[in-house]
PDB file of N, CA and C in Angstrom:
ATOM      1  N   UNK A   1      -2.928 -28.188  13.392  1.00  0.00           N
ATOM      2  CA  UNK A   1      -2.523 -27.161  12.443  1.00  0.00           C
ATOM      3  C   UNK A   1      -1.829 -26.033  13.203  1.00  0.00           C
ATOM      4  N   UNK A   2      -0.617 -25.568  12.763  1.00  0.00           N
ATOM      5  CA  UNK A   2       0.299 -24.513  13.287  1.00  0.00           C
ATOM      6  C   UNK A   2      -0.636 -23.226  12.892  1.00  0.00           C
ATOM      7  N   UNK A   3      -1.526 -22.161  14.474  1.00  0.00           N
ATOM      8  CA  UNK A   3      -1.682 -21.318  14.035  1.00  0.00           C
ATOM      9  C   UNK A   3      -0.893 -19.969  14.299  1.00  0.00           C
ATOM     10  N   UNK A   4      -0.997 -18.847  13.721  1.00  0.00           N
ATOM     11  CA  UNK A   4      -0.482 -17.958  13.496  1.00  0.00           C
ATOM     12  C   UNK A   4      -0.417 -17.394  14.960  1.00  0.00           C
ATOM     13  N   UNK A   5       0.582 -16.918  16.358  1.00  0.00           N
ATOM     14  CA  UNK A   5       0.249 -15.771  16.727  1.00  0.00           C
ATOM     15  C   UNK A   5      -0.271 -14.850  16.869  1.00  0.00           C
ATOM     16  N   UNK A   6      -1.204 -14.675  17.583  1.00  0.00           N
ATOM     17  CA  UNK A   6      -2.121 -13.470  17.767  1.00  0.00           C
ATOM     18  C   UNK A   6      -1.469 -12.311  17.229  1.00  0.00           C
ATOM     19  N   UNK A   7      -0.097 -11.811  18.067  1.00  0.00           N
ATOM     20  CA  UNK A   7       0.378 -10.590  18.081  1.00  0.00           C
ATOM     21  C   UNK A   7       0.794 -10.190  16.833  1.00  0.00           C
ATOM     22  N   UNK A   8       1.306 -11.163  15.719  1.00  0.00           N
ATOM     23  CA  UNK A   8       1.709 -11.298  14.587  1.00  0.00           C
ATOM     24  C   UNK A   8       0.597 -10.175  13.481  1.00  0.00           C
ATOM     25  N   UNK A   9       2.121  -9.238  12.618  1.00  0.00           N
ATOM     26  CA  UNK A   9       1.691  -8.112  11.740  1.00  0.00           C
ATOM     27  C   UNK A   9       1.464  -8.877  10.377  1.00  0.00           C
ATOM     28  N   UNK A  10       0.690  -8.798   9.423  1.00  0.00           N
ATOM     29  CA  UNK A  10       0.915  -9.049   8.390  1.00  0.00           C
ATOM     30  C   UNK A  10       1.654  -8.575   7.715  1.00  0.00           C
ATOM     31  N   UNK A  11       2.704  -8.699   6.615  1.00  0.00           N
ATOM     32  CA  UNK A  11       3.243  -7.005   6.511  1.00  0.00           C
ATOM     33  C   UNK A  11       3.757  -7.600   5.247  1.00  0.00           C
ATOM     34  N   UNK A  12       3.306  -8.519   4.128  1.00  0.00           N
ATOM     35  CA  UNK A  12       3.121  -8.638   2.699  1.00  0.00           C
ATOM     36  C   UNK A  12       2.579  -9.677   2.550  1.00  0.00           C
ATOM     37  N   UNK A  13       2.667  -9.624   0.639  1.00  0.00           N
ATOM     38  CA  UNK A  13       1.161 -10.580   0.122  1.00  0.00           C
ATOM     39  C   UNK A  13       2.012 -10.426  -1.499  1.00  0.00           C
ATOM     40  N   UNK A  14       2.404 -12.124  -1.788  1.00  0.00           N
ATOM     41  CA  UNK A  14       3.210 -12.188  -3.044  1.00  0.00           C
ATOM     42  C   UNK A  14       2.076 -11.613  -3.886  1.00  0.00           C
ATOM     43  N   UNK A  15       1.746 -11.842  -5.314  1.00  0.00           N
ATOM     44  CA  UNK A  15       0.790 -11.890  -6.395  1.00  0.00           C
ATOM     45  C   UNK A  15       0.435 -13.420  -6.362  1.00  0.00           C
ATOM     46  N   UNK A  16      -1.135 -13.455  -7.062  1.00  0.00           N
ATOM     47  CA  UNK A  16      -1.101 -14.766  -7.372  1.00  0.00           C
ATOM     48  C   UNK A  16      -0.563 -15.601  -8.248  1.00  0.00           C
ATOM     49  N   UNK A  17       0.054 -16.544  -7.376  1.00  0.00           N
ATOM     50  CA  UNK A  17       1.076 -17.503  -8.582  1.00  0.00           C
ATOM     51  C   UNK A  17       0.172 -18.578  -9.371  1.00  0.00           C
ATOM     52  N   UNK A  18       0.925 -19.361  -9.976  1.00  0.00           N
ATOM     53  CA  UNK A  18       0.494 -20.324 -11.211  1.00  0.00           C
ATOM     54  C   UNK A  18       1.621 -21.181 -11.618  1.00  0.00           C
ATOM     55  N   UNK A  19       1.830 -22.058 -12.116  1.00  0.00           N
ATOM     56  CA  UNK A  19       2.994 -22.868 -12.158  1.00  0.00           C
ATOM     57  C   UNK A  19       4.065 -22.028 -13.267  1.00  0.00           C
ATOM     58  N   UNK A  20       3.732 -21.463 -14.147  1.00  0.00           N
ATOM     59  CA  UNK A  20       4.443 -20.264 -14.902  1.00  0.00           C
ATOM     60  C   UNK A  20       4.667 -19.272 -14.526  1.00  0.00           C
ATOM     61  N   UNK A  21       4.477 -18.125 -13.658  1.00  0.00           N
ATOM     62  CA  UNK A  21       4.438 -17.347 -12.695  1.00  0.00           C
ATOM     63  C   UNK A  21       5.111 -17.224 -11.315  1.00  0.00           C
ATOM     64  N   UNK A  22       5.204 -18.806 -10.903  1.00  0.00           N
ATOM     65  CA  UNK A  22       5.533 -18.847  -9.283  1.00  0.00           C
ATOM     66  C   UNK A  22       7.842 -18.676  -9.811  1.00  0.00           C
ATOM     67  N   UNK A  23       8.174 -18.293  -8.745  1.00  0.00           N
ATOM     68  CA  UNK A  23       9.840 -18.330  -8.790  1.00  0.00           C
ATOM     69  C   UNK A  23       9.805 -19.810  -9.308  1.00  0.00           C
ATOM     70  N   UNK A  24      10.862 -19.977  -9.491  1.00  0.00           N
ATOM     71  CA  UNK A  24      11.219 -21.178  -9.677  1.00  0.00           C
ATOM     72  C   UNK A  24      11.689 -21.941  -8.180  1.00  0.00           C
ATOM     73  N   UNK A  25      12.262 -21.106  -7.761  1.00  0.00           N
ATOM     74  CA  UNK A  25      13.209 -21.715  -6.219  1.00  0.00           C
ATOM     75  C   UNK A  25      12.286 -22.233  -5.378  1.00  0.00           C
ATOM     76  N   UNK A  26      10.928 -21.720  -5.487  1.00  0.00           N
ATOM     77  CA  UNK A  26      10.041 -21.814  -4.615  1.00  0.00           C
ATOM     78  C   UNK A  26       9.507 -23.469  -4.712  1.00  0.00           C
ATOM     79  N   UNK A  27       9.717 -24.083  -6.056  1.00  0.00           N
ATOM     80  CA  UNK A  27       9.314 -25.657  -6.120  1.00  0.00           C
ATOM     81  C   UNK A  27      10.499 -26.778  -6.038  1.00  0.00           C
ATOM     82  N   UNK A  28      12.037 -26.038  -5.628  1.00  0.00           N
ATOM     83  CA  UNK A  28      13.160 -26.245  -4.863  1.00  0.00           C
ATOM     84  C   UNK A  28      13.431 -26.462  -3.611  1.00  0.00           C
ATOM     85  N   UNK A  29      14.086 -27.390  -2.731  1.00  0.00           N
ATOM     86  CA  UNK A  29      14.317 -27.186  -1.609  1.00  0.00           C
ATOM     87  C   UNK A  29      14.854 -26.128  -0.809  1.00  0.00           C
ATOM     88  N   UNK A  30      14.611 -24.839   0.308  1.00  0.00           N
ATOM     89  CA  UNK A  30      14.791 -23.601   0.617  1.00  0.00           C
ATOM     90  C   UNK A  30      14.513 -23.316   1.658  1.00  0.00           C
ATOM     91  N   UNK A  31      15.601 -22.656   1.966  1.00  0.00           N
ATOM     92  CA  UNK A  31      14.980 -21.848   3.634  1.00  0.00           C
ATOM     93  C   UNK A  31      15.097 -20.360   3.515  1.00  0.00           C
ATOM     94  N   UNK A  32      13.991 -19.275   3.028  1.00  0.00           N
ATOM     95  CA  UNK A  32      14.217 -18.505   2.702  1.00  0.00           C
ATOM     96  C   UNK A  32      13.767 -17.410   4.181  1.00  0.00           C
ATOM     97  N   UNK A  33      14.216 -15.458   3.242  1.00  0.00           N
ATOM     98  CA  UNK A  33      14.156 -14.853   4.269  1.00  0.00           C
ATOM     99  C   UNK A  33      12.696 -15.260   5.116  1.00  0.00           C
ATOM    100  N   UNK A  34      12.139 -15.574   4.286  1.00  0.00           N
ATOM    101  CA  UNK A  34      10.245 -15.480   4.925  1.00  0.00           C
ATOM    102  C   UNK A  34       9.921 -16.342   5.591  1.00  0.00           C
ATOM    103  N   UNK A  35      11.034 -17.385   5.920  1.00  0.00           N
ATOM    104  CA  UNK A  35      10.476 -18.347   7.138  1.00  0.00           C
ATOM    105  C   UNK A  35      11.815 -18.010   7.980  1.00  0.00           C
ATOM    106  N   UNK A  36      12.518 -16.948   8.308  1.00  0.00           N
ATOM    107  CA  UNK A  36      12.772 -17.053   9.740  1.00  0.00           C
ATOM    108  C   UNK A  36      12.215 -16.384  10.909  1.00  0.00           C
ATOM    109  N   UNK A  37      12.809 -16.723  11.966  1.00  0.00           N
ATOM    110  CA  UNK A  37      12.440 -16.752  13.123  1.00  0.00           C
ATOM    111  C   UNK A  37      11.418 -15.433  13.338  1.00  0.00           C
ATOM    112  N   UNK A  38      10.288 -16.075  13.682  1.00  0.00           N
ATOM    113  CA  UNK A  38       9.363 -14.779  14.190  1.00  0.00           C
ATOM    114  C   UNK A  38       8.159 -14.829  12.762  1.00  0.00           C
ATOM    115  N   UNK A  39       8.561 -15.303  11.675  1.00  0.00           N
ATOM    116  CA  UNK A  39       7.942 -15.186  10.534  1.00  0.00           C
ATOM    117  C   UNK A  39       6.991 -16.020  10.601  1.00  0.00           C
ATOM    118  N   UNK A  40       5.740 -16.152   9.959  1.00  0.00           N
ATOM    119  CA  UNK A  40       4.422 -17.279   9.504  1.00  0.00           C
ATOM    120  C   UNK A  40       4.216 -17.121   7.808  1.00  0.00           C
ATOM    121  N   UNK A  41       4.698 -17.827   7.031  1.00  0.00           N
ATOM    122  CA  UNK A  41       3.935 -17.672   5.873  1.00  0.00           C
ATOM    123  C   UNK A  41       3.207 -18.278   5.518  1.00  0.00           C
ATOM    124  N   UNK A  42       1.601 -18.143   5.091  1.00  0.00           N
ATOM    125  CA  UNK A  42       0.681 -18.963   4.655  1.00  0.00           C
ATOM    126  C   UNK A  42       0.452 -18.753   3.579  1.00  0.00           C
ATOM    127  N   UNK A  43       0.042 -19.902   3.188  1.00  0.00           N
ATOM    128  CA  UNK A  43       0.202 -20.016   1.804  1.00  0.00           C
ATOM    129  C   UNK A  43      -1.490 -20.232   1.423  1.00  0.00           C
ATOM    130  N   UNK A  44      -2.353 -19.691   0.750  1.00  0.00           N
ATOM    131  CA  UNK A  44      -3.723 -20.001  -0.111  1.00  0.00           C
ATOM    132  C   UNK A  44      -3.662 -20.433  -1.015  1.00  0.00           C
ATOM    133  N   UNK A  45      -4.426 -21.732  -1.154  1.00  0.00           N
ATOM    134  CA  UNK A  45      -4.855 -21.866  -2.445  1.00  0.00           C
ATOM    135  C   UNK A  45      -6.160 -21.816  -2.964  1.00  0.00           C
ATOM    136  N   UNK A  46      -5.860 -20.845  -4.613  1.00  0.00           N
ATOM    137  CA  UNK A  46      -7.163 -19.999  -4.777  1.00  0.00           C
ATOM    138  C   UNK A  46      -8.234 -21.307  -5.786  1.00  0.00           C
ATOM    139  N   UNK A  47      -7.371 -22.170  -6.746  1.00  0.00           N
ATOM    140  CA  UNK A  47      -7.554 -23.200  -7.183  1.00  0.00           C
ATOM    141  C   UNK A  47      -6.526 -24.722  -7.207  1.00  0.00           C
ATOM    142  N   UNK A  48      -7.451 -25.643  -7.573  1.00  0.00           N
ATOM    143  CA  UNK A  48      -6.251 -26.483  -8.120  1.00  0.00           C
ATOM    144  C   UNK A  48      -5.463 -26.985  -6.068  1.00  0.00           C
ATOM    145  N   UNK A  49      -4.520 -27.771  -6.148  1.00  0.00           N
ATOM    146  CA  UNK A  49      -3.909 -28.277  -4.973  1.00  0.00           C
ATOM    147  C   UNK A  49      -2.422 -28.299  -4.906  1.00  0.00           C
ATOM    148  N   UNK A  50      -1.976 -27.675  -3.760  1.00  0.00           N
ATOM    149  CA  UNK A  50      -0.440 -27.759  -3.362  1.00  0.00           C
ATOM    150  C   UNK A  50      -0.073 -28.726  -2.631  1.00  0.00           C
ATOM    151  N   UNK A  51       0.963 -29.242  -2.488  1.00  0.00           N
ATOM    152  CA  UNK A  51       1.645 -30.342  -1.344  1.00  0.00           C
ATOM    153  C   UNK A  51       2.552 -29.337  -0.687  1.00  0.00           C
ATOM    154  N   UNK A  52       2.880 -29.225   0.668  1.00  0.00           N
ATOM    155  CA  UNK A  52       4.035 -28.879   0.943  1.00  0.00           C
ATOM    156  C   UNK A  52       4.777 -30.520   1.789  1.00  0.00           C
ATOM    157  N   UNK A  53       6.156 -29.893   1.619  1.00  0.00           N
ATOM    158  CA  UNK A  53       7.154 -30.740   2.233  1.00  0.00           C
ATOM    159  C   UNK A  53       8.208 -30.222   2.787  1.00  0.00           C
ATOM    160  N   UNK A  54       8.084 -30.605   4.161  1.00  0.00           N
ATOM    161  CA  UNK A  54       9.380 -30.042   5.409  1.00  0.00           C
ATOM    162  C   UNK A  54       9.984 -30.726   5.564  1.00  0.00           C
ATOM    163  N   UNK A  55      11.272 -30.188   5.836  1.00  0.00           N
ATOM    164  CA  UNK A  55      12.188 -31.205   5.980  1.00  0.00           C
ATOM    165  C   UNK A  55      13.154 -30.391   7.541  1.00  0.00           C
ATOM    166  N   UNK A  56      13.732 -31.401   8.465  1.00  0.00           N
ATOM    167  CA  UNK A  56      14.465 -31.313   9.124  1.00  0.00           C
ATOM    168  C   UNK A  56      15.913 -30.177   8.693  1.00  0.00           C
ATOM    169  N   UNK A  57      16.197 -30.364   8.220  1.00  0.00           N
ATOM    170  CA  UNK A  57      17.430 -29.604   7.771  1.00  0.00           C
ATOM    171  C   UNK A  57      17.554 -29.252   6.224  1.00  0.00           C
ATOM    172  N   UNK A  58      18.965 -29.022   6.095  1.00  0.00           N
ATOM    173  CA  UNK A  58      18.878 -28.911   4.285  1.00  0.00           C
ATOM    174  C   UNK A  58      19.717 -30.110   3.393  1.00  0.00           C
ATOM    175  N   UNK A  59      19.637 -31.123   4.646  1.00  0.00           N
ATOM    176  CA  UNK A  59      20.479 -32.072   4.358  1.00  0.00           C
ATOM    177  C   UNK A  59      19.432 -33.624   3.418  1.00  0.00           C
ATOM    178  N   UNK A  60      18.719 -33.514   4.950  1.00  0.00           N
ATOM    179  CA  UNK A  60      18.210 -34.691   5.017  1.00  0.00           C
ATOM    180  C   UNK A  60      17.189 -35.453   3.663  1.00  0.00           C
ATOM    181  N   UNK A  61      17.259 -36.682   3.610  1.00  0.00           N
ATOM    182  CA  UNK A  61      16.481 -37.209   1.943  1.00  0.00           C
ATOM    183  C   UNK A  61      15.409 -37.349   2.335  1.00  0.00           C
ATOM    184  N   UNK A  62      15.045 -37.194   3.467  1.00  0.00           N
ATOM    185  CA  UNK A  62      13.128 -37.409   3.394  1.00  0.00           C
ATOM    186  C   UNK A  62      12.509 -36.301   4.362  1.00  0.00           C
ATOM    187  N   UNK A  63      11.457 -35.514   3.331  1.00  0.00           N
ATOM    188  CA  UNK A  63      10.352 -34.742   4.278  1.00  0.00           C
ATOM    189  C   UNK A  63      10.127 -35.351   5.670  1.00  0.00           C
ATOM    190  N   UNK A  64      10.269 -34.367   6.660  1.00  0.00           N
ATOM    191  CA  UNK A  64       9.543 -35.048   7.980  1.00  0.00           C
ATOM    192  C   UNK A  64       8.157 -34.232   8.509  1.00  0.00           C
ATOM    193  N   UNK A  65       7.866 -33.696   7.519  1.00  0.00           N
ATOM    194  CA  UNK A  65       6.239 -33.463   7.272  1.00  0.00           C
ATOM    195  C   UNK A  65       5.672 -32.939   5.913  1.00  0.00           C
ATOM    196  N   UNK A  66       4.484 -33.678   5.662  1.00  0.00           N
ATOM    197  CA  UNK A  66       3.793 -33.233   4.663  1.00  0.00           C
ATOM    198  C   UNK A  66       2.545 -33.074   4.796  1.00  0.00           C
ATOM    199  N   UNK A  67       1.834 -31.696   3.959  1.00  0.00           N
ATOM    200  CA  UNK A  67       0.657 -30.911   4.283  1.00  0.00           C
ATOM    201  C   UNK A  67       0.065 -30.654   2.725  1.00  0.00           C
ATOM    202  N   UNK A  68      -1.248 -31.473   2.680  1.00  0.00           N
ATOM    203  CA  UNK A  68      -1.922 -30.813   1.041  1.00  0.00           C
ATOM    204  C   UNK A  68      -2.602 -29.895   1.869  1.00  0.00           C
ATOM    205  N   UNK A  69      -3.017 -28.761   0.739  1.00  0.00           N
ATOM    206  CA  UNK A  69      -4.234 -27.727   0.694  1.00  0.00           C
ATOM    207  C   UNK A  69      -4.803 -27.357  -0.399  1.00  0.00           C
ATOM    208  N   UNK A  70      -5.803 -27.858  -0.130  1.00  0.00           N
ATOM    209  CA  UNK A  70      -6.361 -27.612  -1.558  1.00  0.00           C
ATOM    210  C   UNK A  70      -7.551 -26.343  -1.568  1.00  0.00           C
ATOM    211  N   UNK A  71      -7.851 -25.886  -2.711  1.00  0.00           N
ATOM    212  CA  UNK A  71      -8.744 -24.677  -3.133  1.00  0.00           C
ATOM    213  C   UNK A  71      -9.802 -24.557  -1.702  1.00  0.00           C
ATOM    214  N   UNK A  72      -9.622 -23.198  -1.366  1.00  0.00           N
ATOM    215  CA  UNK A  72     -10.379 -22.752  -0.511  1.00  0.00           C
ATOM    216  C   UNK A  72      -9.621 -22.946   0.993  1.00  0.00           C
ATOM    217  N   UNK A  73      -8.744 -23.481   0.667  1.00  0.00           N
ATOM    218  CA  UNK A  73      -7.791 -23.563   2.472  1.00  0.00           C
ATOM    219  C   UNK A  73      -6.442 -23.056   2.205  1.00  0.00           C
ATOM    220  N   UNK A  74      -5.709 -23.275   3.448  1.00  0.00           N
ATOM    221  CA  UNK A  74      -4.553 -22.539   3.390  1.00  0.00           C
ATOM    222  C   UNK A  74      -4.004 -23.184   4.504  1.00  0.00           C
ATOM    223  N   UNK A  75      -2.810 -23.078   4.825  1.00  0.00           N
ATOM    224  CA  UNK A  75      -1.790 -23.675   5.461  1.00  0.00           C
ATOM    225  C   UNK A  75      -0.878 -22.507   6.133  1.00  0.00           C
ATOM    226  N   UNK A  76      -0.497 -22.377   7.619  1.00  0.00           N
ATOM    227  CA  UNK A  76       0.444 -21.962   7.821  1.00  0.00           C
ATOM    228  C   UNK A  76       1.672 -22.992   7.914  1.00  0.00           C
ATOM    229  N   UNK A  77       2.879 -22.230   7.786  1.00  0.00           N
ATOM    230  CA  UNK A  77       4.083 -22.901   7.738  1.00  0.00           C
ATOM    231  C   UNK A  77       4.812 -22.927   8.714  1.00  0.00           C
ATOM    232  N   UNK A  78       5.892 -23.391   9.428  1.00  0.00           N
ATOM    233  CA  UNK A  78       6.555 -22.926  10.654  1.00  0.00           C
ATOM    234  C   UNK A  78       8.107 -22.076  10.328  1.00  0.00           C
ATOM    235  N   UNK A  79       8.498 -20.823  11.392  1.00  0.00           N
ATOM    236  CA  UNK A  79       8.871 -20.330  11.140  1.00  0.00           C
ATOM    237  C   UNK A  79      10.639 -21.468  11.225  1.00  0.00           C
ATOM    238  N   UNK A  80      11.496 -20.871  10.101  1.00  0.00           N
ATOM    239  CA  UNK A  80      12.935 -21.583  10.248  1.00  0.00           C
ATOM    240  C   UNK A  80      12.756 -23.130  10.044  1.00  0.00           C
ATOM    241  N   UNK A  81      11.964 -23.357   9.078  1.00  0.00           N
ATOM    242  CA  UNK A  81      12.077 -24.646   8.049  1.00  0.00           C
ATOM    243  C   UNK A  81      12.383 -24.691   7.064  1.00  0.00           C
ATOM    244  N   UNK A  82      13.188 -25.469   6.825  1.00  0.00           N
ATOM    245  CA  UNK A  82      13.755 -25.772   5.182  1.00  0.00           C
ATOM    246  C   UNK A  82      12.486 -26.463   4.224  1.00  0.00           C
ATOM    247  N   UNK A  83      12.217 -26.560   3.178  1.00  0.00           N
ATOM    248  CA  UNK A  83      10.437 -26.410   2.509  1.00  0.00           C
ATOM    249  C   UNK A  83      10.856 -26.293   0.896  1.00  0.00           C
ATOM    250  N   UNK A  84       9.618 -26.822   0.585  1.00  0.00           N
ATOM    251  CA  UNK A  84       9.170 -26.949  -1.163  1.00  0.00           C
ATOM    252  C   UNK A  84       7.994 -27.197  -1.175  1.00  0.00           C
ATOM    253  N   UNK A  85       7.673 -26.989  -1.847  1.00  0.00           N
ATOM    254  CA  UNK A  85       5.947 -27.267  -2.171  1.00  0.00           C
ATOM    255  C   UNK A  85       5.784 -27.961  -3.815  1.00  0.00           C
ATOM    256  N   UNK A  86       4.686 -28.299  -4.043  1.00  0.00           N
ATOM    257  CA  UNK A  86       4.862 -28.612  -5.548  1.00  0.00           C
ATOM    258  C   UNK A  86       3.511 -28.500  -5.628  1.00  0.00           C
ATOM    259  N   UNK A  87       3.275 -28.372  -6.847  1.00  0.00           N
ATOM    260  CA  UNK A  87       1.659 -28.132  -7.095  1.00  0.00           C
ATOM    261  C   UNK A  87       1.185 -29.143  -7.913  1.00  0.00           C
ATOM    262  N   UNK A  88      -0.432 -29.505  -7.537  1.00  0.00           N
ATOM    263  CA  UNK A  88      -0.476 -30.906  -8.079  1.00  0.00           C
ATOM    264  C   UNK A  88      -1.769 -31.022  -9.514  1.00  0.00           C
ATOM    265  N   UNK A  89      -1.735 -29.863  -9.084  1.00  0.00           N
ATOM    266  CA  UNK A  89      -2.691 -29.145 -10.837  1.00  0.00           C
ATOM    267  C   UNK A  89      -2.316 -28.909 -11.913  1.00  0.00           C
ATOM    268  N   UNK A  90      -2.421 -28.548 -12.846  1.00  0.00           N
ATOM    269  CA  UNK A  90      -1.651 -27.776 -13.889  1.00  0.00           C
ATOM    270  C   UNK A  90      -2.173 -26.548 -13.958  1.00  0.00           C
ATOM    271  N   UNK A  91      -3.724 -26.073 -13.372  1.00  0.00           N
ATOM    272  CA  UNK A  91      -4.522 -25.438 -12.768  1.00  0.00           C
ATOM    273  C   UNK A  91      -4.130 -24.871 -11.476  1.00  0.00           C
ATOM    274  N   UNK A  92      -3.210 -25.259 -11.044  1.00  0.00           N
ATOM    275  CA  UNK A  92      -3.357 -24.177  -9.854  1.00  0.00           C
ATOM    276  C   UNK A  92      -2.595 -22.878  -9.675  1.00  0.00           C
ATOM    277  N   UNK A  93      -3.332 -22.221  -8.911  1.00  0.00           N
ATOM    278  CA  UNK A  93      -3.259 -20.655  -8.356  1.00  0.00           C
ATOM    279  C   UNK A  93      -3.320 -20.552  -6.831  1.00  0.00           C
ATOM    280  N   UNK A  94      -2.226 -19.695  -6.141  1.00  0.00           N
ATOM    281  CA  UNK A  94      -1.759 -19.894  -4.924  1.00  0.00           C
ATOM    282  C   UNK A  94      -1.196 -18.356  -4.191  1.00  0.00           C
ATOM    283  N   UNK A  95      -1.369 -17.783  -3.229  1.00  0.00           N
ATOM    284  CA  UNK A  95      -0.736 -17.258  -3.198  1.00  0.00           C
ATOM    285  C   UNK A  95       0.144 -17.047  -1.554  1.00  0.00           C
ATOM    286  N   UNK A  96       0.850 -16.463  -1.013  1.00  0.00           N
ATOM    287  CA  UNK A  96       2.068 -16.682   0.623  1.00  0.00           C
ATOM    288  C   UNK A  96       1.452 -15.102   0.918  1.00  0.00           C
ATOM    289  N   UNK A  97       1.321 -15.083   2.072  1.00  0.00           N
ATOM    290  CA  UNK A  97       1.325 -14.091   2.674  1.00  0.00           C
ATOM    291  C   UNK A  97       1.977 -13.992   4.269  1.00  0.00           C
ATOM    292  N   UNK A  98       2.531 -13.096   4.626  1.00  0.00           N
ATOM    293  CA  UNK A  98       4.063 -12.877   5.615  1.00  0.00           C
ATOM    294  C   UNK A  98       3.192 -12.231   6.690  1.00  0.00           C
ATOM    295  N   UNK A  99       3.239 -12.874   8.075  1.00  0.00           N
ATOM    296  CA  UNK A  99       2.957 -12.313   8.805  1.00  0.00           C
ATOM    297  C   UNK A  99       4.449 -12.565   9.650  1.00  0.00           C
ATOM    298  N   UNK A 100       4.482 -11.739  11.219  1.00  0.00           N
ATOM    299  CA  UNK A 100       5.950 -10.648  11.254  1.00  0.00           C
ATOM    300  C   UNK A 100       5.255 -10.828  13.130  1.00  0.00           C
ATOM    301  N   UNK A 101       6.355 -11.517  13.700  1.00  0.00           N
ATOM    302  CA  UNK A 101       6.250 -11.361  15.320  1.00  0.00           C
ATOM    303  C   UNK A 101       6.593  -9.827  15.604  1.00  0.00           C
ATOM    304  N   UNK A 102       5.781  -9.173  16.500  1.00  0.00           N
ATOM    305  CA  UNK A 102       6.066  -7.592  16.584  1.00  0.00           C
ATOM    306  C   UNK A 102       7.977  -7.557  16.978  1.00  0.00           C
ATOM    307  N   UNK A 103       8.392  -8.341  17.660  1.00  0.00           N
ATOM    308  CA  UNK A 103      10.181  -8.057  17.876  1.00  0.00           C
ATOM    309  C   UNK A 103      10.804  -8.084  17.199  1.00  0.00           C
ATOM    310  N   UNK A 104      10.270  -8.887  16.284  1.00  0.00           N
ATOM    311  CA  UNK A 104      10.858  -9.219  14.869  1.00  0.00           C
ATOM    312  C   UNK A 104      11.132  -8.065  14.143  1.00  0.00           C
ATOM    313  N   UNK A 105      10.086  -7.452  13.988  1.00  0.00           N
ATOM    314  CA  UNK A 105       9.962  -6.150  13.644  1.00  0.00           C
ATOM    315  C   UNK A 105      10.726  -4.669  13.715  1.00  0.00           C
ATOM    316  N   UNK A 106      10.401  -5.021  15.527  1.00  0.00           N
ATOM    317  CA  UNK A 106      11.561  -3.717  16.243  1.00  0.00           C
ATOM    318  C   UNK A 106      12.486  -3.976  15.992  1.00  0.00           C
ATOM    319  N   UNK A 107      13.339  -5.577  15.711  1.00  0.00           N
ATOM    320  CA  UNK A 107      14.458  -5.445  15.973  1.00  0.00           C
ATOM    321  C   UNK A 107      15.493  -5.034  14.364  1.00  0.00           C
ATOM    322  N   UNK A 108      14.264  -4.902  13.273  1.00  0.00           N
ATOM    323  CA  UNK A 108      14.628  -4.527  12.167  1.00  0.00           C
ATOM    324  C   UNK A 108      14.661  -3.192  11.582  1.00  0.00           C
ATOM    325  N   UNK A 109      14.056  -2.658  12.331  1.00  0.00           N
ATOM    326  CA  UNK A 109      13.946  -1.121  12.819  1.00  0.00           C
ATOM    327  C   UNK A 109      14.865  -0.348  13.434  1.00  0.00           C
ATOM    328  N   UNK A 110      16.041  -1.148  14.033  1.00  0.00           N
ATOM    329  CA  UNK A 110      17.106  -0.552  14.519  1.00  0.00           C
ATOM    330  C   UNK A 110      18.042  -0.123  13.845  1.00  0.00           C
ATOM    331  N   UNK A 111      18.770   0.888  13.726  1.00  0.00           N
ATOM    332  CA  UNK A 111      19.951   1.638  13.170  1.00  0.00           C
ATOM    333  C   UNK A 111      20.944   0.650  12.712  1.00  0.00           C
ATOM    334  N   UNK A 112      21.527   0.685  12.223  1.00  0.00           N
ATOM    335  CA  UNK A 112      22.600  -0.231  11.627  1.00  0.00           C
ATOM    336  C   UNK A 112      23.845  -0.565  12.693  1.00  0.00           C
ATOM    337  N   UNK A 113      23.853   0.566  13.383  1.00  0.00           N
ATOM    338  CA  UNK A 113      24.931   0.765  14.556  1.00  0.00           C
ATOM    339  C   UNK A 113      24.495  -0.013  15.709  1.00  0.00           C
ATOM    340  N   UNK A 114      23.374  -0.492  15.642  1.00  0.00           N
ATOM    341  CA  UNK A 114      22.674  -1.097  16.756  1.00  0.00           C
ATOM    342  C   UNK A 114      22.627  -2.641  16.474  1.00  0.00           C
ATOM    343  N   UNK A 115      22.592  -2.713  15.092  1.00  0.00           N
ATOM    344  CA  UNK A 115      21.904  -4.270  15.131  1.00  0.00           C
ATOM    345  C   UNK A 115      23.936  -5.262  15.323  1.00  0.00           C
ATOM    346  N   UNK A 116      23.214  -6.351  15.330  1.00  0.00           N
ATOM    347  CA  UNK A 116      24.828  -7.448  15.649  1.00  0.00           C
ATOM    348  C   UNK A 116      24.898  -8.128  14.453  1.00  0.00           C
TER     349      UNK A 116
END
């Protein structure tokens, strides 16, 4: 299991989702801001069971990993993967929370004149 970085900030926490509730994009194939580089998002599930599915690129036709979690566990994700999840309840409740490599951080903290 991919764990989180010690040094790593938490620094948000979606609401809890539900299959009516969650984005839509999120049960889409995606590489969003929250998995790049430096990022961990884990995902809880509060009931009910998620699948996730990684995939190599944003190309490729088959997951090259898949991870259930079901109620009471949670999953970290790796940072700069393309990803979907699907939920396998009609019952379930889930929620991502963002943890943040400290450089990651500084380097978002810089002036506009600074960054490339």
């Amino acid at each position: 299991m991919l764990r989180i970085p010690p040094d790593c900030i938490h620094t948000r926490s979606t609401p809890f989702w539900n299959k009516d509730t969650a984005p839509p994009g999120i049960f889409k194939r995606h590489l969003d801001t929250g998995t790049r580089q430096g990022v961990y998002p884990r995902l809880s599930v509060m009931q009910g069971a998620v699948r996730y599915y990684g995939f190599a690129d944003g190309e490729c036709p088959q997951p090259d990993s898949e991870r259930l979690i079901e109620a009471g566990q949670f999953g970290v994700f790796p940072p700069e993967k393309w990803h979907y999840i699907e939920l396998l309840t009609d019952d379930t409740w889930f929620n991502v929370d963002f943890f943040v490599a400290p450089e990651v951080l500084l380097a978002g903290a810089a002036p506009l004149s600074m960054k490339k």
